[in-house]
C-alpha atoms as a PDB file:
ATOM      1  CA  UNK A   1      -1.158   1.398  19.858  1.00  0.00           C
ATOM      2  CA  UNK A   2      -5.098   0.512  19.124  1.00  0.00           C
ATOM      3  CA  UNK A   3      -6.485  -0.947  16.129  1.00  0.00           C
ATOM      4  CA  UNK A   4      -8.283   2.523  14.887  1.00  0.00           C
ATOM      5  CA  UNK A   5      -4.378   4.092  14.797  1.00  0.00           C
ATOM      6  CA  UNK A   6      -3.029   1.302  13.069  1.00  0.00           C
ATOM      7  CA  UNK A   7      -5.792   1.567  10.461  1.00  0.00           C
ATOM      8  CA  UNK A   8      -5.263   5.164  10.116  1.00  0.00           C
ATOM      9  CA  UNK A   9      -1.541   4.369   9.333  1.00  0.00           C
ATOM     10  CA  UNK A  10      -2.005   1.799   6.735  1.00  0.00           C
ATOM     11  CA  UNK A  11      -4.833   4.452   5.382  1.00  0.00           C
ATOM     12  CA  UNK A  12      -2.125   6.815   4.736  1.00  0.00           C
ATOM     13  CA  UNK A  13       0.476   4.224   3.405  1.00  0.00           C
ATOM     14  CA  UNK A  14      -2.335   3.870   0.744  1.00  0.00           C
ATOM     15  CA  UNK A  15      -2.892   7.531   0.329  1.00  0.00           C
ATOM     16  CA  UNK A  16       0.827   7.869  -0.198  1.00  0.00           C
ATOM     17  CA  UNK A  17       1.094   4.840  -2.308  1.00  0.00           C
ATOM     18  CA  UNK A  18      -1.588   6.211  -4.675  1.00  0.00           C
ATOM     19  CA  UNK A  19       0.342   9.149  -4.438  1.00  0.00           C
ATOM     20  CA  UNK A  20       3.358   7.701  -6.282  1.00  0.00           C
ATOM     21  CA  UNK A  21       1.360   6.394  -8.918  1.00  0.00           C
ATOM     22  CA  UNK A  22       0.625   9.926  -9.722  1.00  0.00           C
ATOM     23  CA  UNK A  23       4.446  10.821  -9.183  1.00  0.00           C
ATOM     24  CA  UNK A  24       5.384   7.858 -11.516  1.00  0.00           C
ATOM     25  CA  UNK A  25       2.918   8.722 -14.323  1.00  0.00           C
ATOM     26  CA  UNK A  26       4.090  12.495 -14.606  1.00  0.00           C
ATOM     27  CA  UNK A  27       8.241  11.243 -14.740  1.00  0.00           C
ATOM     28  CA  UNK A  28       7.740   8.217 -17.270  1.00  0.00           C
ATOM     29  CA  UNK A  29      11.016   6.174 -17.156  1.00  0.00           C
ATOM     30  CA  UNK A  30      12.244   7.646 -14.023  1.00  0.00           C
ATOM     31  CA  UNK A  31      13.781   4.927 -11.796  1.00  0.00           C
ATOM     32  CA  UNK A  32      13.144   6.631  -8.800  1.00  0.00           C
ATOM     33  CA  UNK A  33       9.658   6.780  -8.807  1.00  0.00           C
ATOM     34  CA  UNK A  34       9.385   3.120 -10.578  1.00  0.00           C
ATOM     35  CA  UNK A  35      11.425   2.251  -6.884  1.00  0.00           C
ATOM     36  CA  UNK A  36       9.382   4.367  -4.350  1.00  0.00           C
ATOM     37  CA  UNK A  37       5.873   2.951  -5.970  1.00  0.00           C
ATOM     38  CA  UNK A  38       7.545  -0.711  -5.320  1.00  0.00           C
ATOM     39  CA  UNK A  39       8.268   0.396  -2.265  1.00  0.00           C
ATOM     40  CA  UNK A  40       5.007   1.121  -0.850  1.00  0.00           C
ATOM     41  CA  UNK A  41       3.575  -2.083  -2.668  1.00  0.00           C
ATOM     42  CA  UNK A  42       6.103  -4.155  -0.719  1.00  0.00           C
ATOM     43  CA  UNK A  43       5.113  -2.289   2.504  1.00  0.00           C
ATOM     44  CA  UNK A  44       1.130  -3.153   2.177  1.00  0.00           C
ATOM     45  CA  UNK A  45       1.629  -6.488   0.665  1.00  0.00           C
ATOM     46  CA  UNK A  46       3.965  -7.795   4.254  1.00  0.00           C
ATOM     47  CA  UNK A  47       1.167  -5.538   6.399  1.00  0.00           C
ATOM     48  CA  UNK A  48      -1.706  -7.572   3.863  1.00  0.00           C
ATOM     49  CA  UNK A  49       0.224 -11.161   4.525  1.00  0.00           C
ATOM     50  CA  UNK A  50       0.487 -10.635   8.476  1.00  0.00           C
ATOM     51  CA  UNK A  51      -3.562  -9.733   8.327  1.00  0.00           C
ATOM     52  CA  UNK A  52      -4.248 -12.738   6.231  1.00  0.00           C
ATOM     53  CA  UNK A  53      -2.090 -14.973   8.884  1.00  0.00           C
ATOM     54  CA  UNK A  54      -3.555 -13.924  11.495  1.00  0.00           C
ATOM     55  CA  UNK A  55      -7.397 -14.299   9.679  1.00  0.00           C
ATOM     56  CA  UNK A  56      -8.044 -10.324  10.058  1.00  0.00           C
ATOM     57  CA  UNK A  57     -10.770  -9.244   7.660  1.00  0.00           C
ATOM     58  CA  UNK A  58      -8.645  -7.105   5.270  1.00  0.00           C
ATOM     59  CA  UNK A  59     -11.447  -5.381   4.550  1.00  0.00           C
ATOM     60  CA  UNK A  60     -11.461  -3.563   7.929  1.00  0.00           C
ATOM     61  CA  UNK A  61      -8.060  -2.140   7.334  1.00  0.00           C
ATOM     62  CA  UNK A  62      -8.454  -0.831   3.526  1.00  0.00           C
ATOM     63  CA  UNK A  63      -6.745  -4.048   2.111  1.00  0.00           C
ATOM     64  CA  UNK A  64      -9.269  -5.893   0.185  1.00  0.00           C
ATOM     65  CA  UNK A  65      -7.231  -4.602  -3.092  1.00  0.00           C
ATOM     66  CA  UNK A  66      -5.572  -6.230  -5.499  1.00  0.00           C
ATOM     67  CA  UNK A  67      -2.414  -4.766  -4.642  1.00  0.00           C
ATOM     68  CA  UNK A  68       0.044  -5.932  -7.498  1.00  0.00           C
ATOM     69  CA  UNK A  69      -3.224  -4.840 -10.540  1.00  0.00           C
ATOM     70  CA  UNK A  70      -3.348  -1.411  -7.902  1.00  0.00           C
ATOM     71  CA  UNK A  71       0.357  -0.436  -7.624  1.00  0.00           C
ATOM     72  CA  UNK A  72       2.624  -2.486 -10.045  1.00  0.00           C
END
């Protein structure tokens, strides 16, 4: 796996991740969608920590968000 395929993957764990937002605003108190938005923030916040360990510029792979004002 290069580095161009794993930044198309985490680009597509964002698209789906803004996704859900959209999901979750259209079915207001629904549980399931409250779950599957956490889901993906959880997902890009271990992917963000590992970068950040390892001093990878986050901004290369689509990270330089504030992912808990983004998706929480």
């Amino acid at each position: 796996m290069n580095e161009d395929f794993i930044k198309y993957i985490i680009a597509k764990i964002i698209d789906n991740a803004n996704d859900s937002i959209e999901e979750q605003n259209k079915s207001k108190n629904d549980l399931f969608y409250e779950g599957k938005k956490f889901a993906y923030y959880e997902v890009l916040d271990s992917i963000k920590n590992e970068l950040i360990v390892r001093d990878i510029d986050l901004k290369e792979f689509g990270l330089d968000i504030d992912l808990e004002k983004t998706f929480l």
